[in-house]
N, C-alpha and C. Protein backbone atom coordinates (compact mmCIF):
# COMPACT_ATOMS: atom_id res chain seq x y z
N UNK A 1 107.59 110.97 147.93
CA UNK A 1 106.42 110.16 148.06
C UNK A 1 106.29 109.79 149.53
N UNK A 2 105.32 109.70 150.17
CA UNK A 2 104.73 109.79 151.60
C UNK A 2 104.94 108.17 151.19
N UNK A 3 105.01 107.46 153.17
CA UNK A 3 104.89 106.26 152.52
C UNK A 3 102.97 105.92 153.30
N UNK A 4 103.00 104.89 152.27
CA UNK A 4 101.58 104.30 152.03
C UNK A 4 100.83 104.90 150.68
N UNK A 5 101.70 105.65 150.12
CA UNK A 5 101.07 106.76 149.00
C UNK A 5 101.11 105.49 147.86
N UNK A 6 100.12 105.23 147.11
CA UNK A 6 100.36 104.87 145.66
C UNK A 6 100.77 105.79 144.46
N UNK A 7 101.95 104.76 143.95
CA UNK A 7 102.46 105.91 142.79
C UNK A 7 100.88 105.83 141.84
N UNK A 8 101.13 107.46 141.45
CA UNK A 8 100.30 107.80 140.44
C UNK A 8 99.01 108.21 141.20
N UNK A 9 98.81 107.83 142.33
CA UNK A 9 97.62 108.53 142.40
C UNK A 9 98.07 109.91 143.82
N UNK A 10 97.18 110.60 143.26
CA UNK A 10 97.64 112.28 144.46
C UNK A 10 96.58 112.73 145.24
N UNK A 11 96.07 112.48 145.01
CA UNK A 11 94.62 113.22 146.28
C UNK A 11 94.32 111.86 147.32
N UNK A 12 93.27 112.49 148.06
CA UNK A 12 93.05 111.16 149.25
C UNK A 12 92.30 110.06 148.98
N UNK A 13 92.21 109.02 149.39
CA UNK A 13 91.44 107.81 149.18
C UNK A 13 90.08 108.64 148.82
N UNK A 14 89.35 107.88 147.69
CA UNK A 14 88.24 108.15 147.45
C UNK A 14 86.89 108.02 148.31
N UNK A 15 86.88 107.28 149.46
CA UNK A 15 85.94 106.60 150.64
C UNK A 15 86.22 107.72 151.67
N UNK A 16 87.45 108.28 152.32
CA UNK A 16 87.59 108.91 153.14
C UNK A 16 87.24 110.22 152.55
N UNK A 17 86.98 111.25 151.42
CA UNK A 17 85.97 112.07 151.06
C UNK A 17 84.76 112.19 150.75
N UNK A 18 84.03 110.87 150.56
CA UNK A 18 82.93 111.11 150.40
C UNK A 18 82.74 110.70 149.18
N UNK A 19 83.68 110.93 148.25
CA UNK A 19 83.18 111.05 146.60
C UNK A 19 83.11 109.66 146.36
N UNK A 20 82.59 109.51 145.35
CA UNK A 20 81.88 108.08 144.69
C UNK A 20 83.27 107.50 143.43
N UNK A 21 83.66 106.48 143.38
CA UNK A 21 85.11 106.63 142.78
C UNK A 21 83.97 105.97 141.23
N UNK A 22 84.40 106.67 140.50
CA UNK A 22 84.08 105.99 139.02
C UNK A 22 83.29 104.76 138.73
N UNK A 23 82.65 104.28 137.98
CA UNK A 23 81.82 102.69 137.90
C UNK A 23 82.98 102.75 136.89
N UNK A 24 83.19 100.91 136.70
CA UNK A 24 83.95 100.22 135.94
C UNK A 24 83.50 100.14 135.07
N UNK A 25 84.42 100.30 133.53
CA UNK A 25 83.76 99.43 132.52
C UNK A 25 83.95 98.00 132.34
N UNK A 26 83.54 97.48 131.87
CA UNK A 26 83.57 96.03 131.80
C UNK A 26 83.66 96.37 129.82
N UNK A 27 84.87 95.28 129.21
CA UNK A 27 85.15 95.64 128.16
C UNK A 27 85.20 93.75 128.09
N UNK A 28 84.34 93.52 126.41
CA UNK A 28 84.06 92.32 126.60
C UNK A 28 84.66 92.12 125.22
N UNK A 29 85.62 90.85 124.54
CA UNK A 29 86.14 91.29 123.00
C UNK A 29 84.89 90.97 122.22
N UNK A 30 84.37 89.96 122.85
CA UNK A 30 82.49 89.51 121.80
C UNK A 30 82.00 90.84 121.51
N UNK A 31 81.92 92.12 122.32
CA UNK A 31 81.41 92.87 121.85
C UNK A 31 82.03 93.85 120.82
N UNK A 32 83.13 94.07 121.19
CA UNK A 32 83.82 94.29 120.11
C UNK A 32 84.25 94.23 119.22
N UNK A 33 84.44 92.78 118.76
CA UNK A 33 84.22 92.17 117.44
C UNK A 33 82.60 92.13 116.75
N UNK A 34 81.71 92.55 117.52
CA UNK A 34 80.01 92.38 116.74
C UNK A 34 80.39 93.86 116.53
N UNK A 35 81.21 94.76 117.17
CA UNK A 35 81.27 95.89 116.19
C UNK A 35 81.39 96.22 115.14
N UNK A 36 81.94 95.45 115.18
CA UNK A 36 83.22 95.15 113.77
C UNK A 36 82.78 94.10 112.34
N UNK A 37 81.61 93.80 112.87
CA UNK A 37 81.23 92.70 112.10
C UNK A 37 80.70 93.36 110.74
N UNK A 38 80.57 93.20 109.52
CA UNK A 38 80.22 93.77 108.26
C UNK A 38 78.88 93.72 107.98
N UNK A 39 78.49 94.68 107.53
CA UNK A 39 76.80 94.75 107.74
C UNK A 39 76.09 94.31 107.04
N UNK A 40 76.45 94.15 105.59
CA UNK A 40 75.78 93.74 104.82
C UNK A 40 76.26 92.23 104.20
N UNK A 41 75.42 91.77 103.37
CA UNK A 41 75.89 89.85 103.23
C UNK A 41 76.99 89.80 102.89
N UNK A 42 77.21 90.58 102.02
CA UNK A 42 78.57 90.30 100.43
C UNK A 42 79.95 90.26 101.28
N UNK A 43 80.35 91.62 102.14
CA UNK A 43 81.22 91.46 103.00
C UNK A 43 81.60 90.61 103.34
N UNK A 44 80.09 89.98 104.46
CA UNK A 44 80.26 88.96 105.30
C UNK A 44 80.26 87.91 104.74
N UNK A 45 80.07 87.53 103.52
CA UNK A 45 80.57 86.28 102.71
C UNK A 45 81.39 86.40 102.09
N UNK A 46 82.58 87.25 101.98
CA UNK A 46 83.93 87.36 101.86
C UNK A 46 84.66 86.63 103.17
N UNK A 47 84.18 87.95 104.38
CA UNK A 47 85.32 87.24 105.50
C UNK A 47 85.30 86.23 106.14
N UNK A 48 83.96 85.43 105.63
CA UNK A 48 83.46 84.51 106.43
C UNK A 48 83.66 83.13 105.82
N UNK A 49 83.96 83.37 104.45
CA UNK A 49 84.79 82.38 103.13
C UNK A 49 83.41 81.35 102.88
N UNK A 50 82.22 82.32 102.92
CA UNK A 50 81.02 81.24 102.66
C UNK A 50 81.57 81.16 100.95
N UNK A 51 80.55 79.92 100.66
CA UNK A 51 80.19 79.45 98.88
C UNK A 51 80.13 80.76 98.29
N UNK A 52 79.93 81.53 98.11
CA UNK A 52 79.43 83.02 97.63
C UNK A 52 80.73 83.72 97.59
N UNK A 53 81.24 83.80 98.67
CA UNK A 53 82.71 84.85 98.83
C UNK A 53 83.43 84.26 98.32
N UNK A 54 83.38 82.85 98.03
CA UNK A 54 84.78 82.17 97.40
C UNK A 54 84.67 82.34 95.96
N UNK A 55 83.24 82.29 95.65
CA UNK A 55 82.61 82.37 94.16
C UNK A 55 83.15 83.88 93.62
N UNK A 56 83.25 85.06 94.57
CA UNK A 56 83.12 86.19 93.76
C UNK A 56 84.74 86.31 93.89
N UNK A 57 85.62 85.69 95.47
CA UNK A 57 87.11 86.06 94.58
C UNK A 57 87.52 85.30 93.97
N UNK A 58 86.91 83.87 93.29
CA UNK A 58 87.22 83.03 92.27
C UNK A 58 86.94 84.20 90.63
N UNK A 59 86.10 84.78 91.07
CA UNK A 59 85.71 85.62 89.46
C UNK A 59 86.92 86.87 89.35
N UNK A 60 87.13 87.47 90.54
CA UNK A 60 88.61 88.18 90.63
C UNK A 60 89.45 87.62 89.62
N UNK A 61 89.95 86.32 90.43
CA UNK A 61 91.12 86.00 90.18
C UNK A 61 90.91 85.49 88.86
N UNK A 62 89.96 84.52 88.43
CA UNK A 62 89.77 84.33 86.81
C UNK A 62 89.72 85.33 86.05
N UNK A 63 89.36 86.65 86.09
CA UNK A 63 89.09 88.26 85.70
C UNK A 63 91.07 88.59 85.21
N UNK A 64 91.54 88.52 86.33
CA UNK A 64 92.87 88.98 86.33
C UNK A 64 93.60 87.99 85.34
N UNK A 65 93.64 86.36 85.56
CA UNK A 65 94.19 85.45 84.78
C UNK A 65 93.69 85.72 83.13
N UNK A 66 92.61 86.18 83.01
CA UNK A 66 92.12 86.35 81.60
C UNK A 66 92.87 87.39 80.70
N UNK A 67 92.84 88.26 82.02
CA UNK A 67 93.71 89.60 81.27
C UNK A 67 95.30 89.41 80.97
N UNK A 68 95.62 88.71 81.94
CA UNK A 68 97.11 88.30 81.86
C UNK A 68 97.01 87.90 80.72
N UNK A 69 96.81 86.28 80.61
CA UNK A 69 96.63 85.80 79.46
C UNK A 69 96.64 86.29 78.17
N UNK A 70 95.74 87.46 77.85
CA UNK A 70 95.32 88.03 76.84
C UNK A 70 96.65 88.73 76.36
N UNK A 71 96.70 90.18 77.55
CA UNK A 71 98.17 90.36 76.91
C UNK A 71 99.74 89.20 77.07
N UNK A 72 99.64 88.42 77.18
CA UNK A 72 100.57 87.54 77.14
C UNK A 72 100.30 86.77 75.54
N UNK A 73 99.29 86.43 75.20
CA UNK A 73 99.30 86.63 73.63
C UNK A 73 99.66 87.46 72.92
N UNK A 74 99.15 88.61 73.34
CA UNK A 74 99.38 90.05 72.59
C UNK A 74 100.91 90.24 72.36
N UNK A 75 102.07 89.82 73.29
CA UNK A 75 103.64 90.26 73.20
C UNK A 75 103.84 89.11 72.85
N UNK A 76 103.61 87.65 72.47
CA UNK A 76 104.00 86.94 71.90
C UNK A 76 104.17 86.72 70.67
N UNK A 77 102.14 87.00 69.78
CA UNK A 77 102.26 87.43 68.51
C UNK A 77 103.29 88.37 67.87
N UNK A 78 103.13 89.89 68.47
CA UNK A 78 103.60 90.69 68.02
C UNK A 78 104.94 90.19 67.89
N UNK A 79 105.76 90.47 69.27
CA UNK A 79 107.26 90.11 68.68
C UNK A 79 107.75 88.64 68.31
N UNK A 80 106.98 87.59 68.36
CA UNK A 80 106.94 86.08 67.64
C UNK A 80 106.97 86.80 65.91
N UNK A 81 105.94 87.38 66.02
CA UNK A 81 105.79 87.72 64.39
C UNK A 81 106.94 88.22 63.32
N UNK A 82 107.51 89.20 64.11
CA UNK A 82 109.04 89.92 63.50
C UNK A 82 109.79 89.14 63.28
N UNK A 83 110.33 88.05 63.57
CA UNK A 83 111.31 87.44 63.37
C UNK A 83 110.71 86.68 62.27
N UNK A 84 109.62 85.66 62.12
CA UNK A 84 109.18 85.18 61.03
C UNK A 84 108.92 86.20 59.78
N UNK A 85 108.96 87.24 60.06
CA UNK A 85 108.10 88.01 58.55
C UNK A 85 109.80 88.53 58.11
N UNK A 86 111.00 88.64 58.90
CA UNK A 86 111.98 89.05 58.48
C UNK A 86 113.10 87.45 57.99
N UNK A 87 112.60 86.45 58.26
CA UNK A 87 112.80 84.98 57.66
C UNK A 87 111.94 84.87 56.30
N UNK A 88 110.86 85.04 56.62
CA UNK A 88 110.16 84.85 55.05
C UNK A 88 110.66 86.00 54.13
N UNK A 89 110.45 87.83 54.72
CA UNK A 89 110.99 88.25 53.42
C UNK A 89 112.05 89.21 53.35
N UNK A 90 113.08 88.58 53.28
CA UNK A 90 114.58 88.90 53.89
C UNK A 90 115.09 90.37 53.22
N UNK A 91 114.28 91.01 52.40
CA UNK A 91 114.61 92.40 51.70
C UNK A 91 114.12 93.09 52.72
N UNK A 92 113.45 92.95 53.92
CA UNK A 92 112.67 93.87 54.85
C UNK A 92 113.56 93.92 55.92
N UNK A 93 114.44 93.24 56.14
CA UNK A 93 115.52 92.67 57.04
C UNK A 93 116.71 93.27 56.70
N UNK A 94 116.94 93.77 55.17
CA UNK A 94 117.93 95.06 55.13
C UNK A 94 118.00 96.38 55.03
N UNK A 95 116.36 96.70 55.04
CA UNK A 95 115.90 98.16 55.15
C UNK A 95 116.48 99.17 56.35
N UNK A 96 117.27 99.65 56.03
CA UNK A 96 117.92 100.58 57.17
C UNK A 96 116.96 101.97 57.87
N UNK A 97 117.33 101.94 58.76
CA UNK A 97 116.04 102.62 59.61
C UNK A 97 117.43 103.64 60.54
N UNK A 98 117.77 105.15 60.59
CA UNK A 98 118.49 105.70 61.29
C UNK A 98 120.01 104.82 61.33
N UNK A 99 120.12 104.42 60.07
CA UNK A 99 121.52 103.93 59.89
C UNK A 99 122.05 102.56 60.61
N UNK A 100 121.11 101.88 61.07
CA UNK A 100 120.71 100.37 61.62
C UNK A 100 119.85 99.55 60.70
N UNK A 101 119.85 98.39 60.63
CA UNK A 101 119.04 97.70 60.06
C UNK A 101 117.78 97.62 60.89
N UNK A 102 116.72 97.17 60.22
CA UNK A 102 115.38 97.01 60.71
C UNK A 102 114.85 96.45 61.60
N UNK A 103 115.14 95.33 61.74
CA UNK A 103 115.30 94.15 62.77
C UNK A 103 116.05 94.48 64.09
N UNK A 104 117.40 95.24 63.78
CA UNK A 104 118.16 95.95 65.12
C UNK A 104 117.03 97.01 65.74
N UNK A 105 116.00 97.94 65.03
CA UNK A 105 115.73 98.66 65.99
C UNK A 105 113.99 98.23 66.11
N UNK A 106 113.82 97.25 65.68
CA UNK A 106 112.58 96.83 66.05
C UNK A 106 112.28 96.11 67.35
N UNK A 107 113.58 94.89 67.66
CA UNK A 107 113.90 94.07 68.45
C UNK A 107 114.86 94.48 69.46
N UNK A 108 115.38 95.80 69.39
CA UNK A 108 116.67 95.91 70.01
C UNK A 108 116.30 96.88 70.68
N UNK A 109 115.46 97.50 69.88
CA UNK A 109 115.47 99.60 70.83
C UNK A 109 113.53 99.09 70.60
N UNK A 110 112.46 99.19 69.81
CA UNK A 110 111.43 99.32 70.12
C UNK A 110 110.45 98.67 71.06
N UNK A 111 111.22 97.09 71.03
CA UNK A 111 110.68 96.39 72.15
C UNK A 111 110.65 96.70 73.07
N UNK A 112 111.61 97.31 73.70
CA UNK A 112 111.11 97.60 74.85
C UNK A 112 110.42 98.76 75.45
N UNK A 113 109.81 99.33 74.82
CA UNK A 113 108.88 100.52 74.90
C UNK A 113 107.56 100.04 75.13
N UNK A 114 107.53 98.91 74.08
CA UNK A 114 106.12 98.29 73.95
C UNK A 114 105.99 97.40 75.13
N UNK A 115 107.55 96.71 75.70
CA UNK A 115 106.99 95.96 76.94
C UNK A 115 106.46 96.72 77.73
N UNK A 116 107.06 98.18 77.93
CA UNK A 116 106.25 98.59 79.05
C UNK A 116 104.88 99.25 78.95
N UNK A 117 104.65 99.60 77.85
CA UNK A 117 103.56 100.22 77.36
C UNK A 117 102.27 98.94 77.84
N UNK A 118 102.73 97.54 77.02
CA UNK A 118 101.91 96.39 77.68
C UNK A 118 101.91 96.48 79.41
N UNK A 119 102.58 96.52 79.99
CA UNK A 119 103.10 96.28 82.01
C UNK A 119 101.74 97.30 82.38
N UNK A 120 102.36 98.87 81.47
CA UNK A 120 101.04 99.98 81.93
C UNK A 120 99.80 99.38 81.90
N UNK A 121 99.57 99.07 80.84
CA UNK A 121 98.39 98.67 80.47
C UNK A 121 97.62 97.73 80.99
N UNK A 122 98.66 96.40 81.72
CA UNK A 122 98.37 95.47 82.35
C UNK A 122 97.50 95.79 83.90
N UNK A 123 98.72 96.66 84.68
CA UNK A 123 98.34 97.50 85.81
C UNK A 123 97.16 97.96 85.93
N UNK A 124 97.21 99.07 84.97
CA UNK A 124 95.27 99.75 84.38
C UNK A 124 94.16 99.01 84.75
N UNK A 125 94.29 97.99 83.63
CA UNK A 125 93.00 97.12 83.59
C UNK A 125 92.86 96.21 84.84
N UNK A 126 93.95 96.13 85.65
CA UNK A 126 93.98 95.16 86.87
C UNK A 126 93.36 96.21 87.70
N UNK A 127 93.53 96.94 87.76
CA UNK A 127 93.14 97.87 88.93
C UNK A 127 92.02 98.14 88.80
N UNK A 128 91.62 97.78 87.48
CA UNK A 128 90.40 98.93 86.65
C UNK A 128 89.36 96.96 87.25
N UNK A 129 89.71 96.19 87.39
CA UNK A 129 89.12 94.64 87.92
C UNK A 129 89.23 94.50 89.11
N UNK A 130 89.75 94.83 89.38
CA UNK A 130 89.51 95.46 91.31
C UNK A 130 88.91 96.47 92.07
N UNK A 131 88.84 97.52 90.59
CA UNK A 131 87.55 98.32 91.43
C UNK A 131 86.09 97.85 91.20
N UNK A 132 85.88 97.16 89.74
CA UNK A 132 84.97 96.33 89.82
C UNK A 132 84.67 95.52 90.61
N UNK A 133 85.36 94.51 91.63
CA UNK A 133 85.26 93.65 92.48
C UNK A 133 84.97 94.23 93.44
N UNK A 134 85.46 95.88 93.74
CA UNK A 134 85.30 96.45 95.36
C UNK A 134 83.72 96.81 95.02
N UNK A 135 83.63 97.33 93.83
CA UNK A 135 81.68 98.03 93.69
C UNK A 135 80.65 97.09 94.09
N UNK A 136 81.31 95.62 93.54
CA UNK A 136 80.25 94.62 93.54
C UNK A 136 79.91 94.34 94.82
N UNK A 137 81.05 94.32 95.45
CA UNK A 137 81.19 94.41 97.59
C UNK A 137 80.54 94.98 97.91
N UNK A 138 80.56 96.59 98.09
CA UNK A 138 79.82 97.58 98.15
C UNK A 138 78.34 98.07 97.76
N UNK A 139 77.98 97.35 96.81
CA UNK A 139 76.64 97.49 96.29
C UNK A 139 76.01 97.27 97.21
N UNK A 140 74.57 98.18 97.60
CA UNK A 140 73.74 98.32 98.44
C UNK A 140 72.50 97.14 97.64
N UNK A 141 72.23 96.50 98.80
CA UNK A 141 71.59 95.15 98.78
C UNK A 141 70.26 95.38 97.93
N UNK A 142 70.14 94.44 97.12
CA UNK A 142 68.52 94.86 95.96
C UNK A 142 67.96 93.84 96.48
């Protein structure tokens, strides 16, 4: 490196050839964030947490709690139920099923098939309430 040379740059001062050195940009973040800004209301009353955006992820989240809920009845009845119907009628409670009693493979080995079969199912419909929530976002303005 010559001295007076700036690292990184290799040819001669831009003034002592003649040539015109580049115009500056001027980079402003205001403008860059109005880039960025969401075009249509629904968006922008999501990120902007107006009355409206709070209203539609309040319906989300009540959407999702409903479903929970629902199947959270659903695995309560069901396996709440087995144990009472094998208390009330106790001849059903010695019916052997693959050389186990009834109750062993209802409660012991089938339950848990059905928990997950419910979890799948849970997932599904959650997702299947979130793409509803993304369409409603997305909907082109009427």
């Amino acid at each position: 490196m010559m001295s007076g040379e700036t690292p990184g740059l290799t040819g001669e001062e831009p003034g002592l050839t003649g040539e015109e050195p580049p115009p500056r940009t001027r980079v402003v973040l205001g403008e860059v964030a109005a880039r960025r800004r969401p075009t249509d209301s629904t968006r922008a009353d999501l990120a902007e947490q107006t009355p409206l955006g709070e209203a539609l992820v309040k319906g989300l989240v009540r959407a999702q709690l409903a479903l929970a809920l629902r199947l959270a009845l659903v695995v309560v009845t069901s396996l709440g139920a087995l144990p009472l119907l094998f208390a009330a009628a106790p001849a059903v409670g010695s019916v052997k099923v693959l050389g186990m009693n009834l109750p062993w493979v209802l409660l012991g080995v089938l339950s848990f098939p059905f928990l997950v079969g419910v979890g799948w199912a849970y997932v599904r419909w959650a997702e299947r309430n979130e793409q509803d929530f993304i369409a409603v976002i997305r909907r082109p303005e009427q």
